[in-house]
N, C-alpha and C. Protein backbone atom coordinates (compact mmCIF):
# COMPACT_ATOMS: atom_id res chain seq x y z
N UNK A 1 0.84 -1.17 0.00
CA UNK A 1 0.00 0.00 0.00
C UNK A 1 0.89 1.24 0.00
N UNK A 2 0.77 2.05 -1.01
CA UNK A 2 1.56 3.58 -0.51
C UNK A 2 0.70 4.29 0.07
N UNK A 3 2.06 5.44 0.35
CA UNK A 3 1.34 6.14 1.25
C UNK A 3 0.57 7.58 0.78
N UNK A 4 -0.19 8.05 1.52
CA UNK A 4 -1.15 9.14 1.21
C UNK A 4 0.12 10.09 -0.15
N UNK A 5 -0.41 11.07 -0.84
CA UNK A 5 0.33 11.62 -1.44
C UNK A 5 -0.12 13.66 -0.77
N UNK A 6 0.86 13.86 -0.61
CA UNK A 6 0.53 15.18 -0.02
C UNK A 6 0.23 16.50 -0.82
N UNK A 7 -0.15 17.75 -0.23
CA UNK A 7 -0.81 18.33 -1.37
C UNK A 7 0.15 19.56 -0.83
N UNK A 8 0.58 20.32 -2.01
CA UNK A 8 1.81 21.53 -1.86
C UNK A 8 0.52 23.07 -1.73
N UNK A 9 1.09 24.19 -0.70
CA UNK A 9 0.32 25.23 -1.51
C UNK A 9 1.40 26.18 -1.63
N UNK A 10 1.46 26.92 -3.14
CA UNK A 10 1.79 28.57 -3.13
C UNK A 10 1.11 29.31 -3.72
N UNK A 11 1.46 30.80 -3.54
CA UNK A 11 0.52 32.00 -3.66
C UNK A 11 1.37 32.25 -4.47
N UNK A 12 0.82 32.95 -6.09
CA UNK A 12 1.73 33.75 -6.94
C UNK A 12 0.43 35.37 -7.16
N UNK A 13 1.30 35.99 -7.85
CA UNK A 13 0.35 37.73 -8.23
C UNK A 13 -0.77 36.78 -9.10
N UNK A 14 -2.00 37.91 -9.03
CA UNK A 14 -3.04 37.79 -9.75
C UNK A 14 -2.80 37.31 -11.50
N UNK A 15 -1.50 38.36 -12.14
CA UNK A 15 -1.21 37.57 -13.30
C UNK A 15 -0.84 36.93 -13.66
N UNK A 16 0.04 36.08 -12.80
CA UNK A 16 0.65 34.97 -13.32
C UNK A 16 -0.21 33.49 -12.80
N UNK A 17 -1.07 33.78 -11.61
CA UNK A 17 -1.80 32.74 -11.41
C UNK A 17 -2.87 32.53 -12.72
N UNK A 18 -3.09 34.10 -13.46
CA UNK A 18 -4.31 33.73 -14.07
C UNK A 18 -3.15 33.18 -15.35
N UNK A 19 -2.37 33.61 -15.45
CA UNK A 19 -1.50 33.14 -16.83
C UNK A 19 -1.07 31.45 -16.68
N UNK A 20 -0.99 30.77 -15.28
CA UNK A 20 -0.58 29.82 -14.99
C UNK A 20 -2.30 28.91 -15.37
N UNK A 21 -2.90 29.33 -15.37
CA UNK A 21 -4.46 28.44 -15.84
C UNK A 21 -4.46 28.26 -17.09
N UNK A 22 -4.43 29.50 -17.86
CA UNK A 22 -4.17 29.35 -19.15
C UNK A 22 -3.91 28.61 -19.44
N UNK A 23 -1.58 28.39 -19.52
CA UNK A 23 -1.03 27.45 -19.93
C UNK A 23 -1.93 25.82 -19.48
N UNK A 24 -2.02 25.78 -18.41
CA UNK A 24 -2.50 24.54 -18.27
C UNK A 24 -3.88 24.31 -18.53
N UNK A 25 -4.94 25.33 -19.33
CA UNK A 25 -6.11 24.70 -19.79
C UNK A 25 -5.41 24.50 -21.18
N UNK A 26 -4.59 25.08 -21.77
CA UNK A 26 -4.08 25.11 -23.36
C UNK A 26 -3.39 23.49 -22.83
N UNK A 27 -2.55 23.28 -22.15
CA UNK A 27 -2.06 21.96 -22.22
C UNK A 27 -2.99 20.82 -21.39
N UNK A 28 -3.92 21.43 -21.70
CA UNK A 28 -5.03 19.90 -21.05
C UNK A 28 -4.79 19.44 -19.55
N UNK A 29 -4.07 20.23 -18.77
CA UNK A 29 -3.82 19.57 -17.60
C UNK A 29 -4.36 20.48 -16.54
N UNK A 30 -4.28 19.66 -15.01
CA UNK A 30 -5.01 20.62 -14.04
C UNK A 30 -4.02 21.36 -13.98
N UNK A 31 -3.75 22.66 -12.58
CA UNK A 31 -2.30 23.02 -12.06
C UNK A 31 -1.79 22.47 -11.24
N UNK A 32 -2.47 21.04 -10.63
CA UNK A 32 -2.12 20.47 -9.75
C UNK A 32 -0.56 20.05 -10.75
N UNK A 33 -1.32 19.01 -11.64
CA UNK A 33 -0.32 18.00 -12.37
C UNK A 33 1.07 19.05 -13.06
N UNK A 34 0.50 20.25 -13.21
CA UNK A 34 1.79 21.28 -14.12
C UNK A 34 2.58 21.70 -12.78
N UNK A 35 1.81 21.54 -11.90
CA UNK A 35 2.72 22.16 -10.80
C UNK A 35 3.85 20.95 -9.98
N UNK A 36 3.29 19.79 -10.51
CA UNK A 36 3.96 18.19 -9.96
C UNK A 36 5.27 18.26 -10.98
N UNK A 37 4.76 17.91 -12.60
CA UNK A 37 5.45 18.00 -13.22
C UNK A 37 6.61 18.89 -13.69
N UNK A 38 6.40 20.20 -12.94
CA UNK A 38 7.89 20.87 -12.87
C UNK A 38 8.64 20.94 -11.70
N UNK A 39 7.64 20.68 -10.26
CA UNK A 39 8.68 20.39 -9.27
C UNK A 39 9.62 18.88 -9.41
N UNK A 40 8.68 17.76 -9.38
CA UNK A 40 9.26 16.56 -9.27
C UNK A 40 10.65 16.25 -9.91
N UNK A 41 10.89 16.87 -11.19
CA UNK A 41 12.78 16.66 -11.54
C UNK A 41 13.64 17.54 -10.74
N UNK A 42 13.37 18.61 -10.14
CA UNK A 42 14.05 19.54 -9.39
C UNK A 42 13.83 18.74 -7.94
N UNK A 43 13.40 18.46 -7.55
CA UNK A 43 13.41 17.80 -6.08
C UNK A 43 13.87 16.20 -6.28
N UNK A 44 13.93 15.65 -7.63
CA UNK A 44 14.56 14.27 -7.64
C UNK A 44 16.30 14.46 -7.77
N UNK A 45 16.30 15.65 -8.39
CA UNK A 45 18.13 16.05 -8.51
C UNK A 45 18.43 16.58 -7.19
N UNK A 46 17.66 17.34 -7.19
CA UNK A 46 18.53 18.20 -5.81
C UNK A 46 18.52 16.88 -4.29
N UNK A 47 17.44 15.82 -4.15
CA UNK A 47 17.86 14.49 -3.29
C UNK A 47 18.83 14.06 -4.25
N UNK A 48 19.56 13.56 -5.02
CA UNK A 48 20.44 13.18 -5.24
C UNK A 48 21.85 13.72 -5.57
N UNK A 49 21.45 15.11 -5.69
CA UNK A 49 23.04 16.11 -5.74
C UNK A 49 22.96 16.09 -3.93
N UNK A 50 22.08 15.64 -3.17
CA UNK A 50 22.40 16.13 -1.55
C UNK A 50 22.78 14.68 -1.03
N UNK A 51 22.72 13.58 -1.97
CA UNK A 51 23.07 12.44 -1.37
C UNK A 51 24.77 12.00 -2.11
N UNK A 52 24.64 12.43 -3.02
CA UNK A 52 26.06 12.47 -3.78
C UNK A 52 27.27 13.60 -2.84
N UNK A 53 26.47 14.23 -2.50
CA UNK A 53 27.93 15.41 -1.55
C UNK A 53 27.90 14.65 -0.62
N UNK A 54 26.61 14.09 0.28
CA UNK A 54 27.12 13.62 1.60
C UNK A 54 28.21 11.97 1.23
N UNK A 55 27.88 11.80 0.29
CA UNK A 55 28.90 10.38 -0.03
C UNK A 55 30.77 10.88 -0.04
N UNK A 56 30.85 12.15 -0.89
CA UNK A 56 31.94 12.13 -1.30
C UNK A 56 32.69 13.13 0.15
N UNK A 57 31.71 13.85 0.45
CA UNK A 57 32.38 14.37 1.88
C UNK A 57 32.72 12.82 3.10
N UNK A 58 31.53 12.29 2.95
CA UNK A 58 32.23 11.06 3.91
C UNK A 58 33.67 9.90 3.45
N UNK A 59 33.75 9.89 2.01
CA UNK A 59 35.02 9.55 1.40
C UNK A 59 36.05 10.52 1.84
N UNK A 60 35.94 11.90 1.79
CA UNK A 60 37.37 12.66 2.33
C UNK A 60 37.55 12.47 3.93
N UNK A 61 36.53 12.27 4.63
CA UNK A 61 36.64 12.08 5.92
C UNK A 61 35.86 13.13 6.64
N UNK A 62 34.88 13.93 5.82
CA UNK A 62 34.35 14.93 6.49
C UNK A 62 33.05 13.97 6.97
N UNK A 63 32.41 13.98 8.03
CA UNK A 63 31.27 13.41 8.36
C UNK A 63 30.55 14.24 9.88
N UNK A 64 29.76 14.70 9.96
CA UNK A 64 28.51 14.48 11.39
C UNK A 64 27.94 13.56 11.92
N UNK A 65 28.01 12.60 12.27
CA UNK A 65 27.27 11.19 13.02
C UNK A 65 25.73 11.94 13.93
N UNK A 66 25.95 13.33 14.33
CA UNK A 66 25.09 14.08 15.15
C UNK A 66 25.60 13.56 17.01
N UNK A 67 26.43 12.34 16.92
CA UNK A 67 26.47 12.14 18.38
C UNK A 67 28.06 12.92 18.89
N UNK A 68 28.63 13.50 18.39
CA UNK A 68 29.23 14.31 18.93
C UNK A 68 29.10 15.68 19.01
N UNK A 69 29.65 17.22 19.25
CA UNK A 69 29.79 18.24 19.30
C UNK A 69 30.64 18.92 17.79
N UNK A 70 31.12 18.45 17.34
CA UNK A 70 31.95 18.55 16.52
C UNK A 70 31.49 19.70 15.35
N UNK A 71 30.37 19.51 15.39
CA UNK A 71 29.82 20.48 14.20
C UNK A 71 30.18 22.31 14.85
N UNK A 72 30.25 22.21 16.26
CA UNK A 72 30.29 23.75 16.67
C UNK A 72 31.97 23.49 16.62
N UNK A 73 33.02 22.71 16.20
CA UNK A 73 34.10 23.31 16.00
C UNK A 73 34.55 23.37 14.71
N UNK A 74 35.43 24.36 14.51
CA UNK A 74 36.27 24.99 13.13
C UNK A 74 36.62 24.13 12.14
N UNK A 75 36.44 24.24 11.32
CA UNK A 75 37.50 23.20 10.36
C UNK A 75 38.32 23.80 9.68
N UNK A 76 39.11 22.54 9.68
CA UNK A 76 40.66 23.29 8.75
C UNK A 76 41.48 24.22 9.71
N UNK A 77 41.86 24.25 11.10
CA UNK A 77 42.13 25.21 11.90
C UNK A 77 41.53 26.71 12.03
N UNK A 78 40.49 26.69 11.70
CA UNK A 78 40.11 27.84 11.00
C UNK A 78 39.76 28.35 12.73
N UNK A 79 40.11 30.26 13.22
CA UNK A 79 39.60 30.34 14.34
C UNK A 79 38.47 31.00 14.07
N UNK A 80 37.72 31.22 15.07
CA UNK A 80 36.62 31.91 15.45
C UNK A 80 36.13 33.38 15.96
């Protein structure tokens, strides 16, 4: 069974919301689906450009586990 699918809201100006109906009565679709279909590749790259840095930072040796303090100190000797 999946799970529920959640519903996004934003507010744009009066003209571009009414210009954003348009396009999507001209392309047959609701604004739900025009509004899926241009987030969903931008939020499938950007999880995987954020899972690709945390890989190659944990290959150099940079890592947070969260169970230490470490994040409030400097890196690279750097002072404060």
């Amino acid at each position: 069974m999946s799970l529920e699918r959640k519903d996004v809201r934003a507010s744009l100006d009066a003209d571009l919301h009414a210009a954003l109906k348009e396009i999507c009565d001209l392309d047959g679709v609701t604004t739900a689906e025009f509004i899926e279909a241009l987030l969903t590749p931008v939020l499938r790259k950007r999880i995987h450009d954020t899972i690709e840095l945390s890989e190659r930072l944990r290959r150099i040796g940079i890592s947070r586990n969260g169970r230490d303090n470490t994040a409030d100190q400097p890196l690279n000797g750097e002072r404060r």
